[in-house]
Protein backbone atom coordinates (compact mmCIF):
# COMPACT_ATOMS: atom_id res chain seq x y z
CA UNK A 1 0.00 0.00 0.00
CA UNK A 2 1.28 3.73 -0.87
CA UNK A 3 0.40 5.94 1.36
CA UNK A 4 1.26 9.55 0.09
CA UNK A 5 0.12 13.47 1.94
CA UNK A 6 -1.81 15.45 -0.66
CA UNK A 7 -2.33 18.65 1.88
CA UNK A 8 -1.94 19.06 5.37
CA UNK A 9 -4.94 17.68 5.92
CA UNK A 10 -5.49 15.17 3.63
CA UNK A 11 -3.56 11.80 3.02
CA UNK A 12 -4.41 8.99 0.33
CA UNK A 13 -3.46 5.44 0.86
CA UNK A 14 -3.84 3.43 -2.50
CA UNK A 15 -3.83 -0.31 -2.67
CA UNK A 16 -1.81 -2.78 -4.88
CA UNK A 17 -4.84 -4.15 -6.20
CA UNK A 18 -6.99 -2.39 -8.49
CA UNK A 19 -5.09 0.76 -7.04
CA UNK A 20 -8.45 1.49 -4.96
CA UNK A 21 -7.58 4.54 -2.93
CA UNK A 22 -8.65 5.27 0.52
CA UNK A 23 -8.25 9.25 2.23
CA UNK A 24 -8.26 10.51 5.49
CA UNK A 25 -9.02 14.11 5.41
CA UNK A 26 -8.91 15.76 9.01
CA UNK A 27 -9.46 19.34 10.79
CA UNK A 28 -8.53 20.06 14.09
CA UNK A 29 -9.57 17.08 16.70
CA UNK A 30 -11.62 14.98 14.06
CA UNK A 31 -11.20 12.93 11.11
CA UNK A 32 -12.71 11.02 8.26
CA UNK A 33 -11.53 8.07 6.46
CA UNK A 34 -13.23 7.77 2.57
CA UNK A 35 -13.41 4.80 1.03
CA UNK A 36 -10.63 1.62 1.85
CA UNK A 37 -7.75 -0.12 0.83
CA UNK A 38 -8.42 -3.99 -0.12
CA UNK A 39 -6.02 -6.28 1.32
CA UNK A 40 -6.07 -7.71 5.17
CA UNK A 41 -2.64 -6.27 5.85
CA UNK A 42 -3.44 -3.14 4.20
CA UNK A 43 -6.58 -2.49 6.49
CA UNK A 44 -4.48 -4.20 9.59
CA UNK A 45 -1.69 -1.35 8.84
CA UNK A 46 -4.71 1.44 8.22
CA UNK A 47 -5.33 2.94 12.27
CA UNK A 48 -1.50 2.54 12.59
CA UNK A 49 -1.03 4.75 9.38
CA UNK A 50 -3.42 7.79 10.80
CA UNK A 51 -1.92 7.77 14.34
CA UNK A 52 1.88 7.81 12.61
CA UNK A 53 0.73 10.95 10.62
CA UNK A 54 -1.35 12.44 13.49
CA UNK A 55 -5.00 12.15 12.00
CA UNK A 56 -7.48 11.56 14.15
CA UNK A 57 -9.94 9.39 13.48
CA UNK A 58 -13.59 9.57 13.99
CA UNK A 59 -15.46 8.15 11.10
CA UNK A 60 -16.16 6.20 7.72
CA UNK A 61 -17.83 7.85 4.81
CA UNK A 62 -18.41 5.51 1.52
CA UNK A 63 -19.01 7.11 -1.98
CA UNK A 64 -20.97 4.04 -3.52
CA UNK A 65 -21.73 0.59 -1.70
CA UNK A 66 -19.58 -1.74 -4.16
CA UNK A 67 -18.25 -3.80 -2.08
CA UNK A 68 -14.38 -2.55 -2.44
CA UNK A 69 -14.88 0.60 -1.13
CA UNK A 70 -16.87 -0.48 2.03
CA UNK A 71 -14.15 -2.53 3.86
CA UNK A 72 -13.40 0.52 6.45
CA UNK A 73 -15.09 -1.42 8.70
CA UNK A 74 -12.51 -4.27 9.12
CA UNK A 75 -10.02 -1.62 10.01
CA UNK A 76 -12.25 0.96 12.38
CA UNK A 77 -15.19 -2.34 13.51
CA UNK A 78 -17.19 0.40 15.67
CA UNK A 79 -17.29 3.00 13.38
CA UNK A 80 -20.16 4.34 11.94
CA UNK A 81 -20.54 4.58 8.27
CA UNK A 82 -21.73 7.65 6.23
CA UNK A 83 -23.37 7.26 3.09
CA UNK A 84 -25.64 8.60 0.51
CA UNK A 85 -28.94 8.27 1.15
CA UNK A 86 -29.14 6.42 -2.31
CA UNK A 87 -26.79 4.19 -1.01
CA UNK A 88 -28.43 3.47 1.76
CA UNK A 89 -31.41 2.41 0.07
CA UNK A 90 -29.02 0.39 -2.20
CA UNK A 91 -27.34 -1.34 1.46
CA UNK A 92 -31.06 -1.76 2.57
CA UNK A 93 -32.89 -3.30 -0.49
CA UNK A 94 -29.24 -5.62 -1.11
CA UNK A 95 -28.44 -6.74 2.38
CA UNK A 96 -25.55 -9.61 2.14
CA UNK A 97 -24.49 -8.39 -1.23
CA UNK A 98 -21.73 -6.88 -0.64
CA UNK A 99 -20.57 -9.71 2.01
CA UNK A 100 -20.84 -12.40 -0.85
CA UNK A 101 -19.35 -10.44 -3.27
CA UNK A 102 -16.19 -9.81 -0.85
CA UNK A 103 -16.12 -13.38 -0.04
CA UNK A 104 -16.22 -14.37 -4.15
CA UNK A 105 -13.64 -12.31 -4.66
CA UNK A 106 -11.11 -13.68 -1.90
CA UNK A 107 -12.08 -17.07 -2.53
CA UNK A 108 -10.88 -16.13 -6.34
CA UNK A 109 -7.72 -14.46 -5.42
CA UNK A 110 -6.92 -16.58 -2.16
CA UNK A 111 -7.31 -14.07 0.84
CA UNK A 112 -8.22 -15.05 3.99
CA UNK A 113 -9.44 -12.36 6.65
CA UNK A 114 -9.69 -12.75 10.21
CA UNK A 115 -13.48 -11.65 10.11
CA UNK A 116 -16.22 -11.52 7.69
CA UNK A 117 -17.46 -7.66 6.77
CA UNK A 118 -20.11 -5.91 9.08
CA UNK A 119 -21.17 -3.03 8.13
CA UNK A 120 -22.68 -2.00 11.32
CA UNK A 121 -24.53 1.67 12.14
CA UNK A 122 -25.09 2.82 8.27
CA UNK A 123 -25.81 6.33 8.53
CA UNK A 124 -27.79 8.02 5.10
CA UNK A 125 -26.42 11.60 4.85
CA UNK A 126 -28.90 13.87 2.43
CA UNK A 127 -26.88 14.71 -0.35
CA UNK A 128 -26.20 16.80 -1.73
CA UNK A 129 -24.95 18.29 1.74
CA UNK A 130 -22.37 18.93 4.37
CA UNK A 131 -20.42 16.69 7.12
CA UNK A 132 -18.78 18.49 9.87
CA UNK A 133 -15.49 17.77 10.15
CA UNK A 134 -13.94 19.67 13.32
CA UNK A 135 -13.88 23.48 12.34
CA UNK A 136 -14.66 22.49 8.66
CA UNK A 137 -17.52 20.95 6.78
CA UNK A 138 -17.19 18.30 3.91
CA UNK A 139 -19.24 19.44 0.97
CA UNK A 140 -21.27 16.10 -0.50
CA UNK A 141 -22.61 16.12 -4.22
CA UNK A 142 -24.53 13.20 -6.38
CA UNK A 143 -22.68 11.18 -8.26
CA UNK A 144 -24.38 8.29 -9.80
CA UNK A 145 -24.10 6.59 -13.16
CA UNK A 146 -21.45 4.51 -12.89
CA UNK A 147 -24.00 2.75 -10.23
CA UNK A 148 -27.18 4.14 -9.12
CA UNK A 149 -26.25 5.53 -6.20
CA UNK A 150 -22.91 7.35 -4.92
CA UNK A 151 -21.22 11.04 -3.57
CA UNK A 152 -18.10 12.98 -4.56
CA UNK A 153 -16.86 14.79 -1.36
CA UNK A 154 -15.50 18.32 -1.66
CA UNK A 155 -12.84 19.72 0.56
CA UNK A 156 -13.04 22.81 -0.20
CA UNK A 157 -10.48 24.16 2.51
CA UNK A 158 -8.00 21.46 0.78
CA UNK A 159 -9.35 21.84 -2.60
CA UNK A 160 -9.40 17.92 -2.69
CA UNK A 161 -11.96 15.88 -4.30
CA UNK A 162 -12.71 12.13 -3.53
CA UNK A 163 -14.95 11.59 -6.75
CA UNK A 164 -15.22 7.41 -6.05
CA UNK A 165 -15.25 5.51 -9.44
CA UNK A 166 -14.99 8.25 -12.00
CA UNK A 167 -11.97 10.39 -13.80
CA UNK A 168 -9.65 7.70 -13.34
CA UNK A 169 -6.19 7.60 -14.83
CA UNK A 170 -6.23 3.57 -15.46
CA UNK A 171 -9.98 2.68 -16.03
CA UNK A 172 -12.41 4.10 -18.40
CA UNK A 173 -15.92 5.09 -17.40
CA UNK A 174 -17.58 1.63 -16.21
CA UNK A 175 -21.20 1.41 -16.14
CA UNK A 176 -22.72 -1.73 -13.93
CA UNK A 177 -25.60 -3.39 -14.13
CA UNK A 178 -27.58 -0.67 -12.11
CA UNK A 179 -25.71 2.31 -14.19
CA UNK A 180 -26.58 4.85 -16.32
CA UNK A 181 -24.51 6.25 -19.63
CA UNK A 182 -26.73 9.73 -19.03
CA UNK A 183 -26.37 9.61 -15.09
CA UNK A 184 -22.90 9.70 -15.79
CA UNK A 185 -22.58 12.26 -18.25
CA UNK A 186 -24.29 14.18 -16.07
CA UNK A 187 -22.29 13.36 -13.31
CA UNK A 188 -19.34 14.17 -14.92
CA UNK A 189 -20.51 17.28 -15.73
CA UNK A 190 -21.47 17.95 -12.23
CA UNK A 191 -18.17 17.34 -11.21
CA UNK A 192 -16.39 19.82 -13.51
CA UNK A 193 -16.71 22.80 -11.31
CA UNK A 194 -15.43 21.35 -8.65
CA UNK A 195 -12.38 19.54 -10.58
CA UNK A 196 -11.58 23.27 -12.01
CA UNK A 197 -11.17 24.45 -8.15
CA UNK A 198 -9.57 21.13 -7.77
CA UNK A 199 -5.62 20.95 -6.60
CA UNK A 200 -6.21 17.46 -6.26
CA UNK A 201 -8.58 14.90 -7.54
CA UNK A 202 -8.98 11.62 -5.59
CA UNK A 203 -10.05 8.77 -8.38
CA UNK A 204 -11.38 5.50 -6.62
CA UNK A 205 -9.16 4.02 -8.84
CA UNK A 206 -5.58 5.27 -9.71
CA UNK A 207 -3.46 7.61 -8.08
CA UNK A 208 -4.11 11.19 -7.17
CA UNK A 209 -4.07 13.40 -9.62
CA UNK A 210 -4.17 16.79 -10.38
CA UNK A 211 -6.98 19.10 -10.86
CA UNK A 212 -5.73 20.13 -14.75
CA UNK A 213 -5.16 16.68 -15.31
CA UNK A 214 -8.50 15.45 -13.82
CA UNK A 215 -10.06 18.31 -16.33
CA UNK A 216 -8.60 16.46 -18.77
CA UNK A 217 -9.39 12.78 -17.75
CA UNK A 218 -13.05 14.47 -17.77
CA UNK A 219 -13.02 15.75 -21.33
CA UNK A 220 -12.25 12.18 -22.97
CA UNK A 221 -14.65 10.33 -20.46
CA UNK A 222 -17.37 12.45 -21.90
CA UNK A 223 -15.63 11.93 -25.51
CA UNK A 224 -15.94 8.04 -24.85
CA UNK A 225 -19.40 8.38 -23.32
CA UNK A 226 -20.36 10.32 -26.06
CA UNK A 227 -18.82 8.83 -29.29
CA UNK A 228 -17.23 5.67 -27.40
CA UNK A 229 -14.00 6.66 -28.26
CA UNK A 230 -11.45 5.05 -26.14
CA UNK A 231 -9.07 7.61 -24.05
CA UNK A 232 -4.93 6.37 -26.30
CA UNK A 233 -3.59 6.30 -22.43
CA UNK A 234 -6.17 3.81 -21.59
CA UNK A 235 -6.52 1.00 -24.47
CA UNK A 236 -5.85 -2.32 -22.38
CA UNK A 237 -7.04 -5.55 -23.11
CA UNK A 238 -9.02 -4.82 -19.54
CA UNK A 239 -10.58 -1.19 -20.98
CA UNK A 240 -11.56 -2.83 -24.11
CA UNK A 241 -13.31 -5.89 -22.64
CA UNK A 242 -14.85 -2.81 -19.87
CA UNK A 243 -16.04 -0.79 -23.06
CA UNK A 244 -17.53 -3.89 -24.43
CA UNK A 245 -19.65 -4.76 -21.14
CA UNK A 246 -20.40 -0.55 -21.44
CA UNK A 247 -21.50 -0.86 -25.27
CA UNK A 248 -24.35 -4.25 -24.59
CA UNK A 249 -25.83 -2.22 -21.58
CA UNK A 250 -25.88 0.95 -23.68
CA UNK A 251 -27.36 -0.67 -26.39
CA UNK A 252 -24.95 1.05 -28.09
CA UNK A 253 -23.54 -0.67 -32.02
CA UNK A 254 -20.13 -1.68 -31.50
């Protein structure tokens, strides 16, 4: 796991699978953790990592319930955990999914964890809205399409973003089976805003990046969206098999 400072008050931990990104952002005595790392160790390591860099901890926030960004739990198990009303619902209406799913996917890739995944107190913050976060608030804004449900969560004080599964730097737009190709045009264009205020953009994929290159990222993931033209920087034998999977639940012609 890489573990890199983006401001004073924000630090993003990415792990070496699927480089899934987790951030702490903090002010004063309290602190949030958005999002997780994947592997056993890398959650085991996760409290130590916060107290080492003197971030308090005092909640989970989520931007979407798939299942790889909900594992805060293992690491903080009495923590509440913040999430979109819409995702919420989503928790409410799927209960167990994203335990099997988790449990699939280490049975697949042979990871064994000391505990199976509670989530525990779910807590449905309105969004779009504001979390409190010591002297600061925590601006929350819609972001679905790539599922039906999600947030992006605004720092403004940092000018961070933590934007969940969209403007990645390794993965193209991915719609699931509950997305939307116009939720996520819209989304996208929702976001661009806040990526031009942006010093940083948090992906839930991919490293941090910054806010000119997010604006970028943004431009050819409406391009592909649009015309399904596939970003040069992101071509892989994975993208194309994603686009293909986009395409049949488009409808679109390939």
């Amino acid at each position: 796991m890489r573990v890199v400072s983006l401001h004073a008050d924000v630090i993003v931990a990415t792990s070496r699978v699927w480089q899934t990104s987790c951030t702490a952002i903090r002010s004063g005595e309290e602190g949030v953790v958005v999002d997780s790392p994947l592997f056993p160790d890398e959650l085991e390591v996760l409290p130590a990592v916060l107290e080492q860099a003197a971030f308090p901890f005092t909640g989970l926030l989520a931007t979407h319930g798939d299942w790889d960004h909900l594992l805060g739990r293992l690491a903080f198990p009495g923590a509440a955990l913040g999430v979109a009303e819409t995702t919420a619902a989503y928790l409410t209406g799927e209960p167990g999914t994203a335990q099997r799913e988790l449990r699939a996917w280490d049975e697949e890739n042979y990871v064994d964890r000391a505990a199976p995944l509670s989530l525990g107190q779910v807590q449905a913050l309105p969004v779009p809205g504001h979390v409190g976060v010591g002297q600061q608030e925590l601006e929350l804004h819609p972001a679905d399409g790539h599922t039906a449900d999600g947030m992006a969560v605004w720092a403004p004080w940092a000018r961070v973003l933590v934007c969940g599964d969209y403007l990645s730097p390794v993965e193209i737009p991915t719609l699931s089976a509950t997305g939307s190709r116009d939720a996520y045009l819209a989304t996208l264009e929702r976001l661009r805003p806040l990526v031009a205020q942006a010093e940083w953009v948090v992906p839930g994929h991919g490293a941090a990046i910054e806010g000119a290159r997010a604006s970028a990222i943004l431009d050819e993931d409406v391009r592909y969206l649009t015309d399904w033209e596939l970003p040069l920087t992101r071509r892989t034998a994975a993208q194309r098999a994603i686009d293909a999977e986009n395409r049949e639940r488009a409808g679109a012609v390939p």
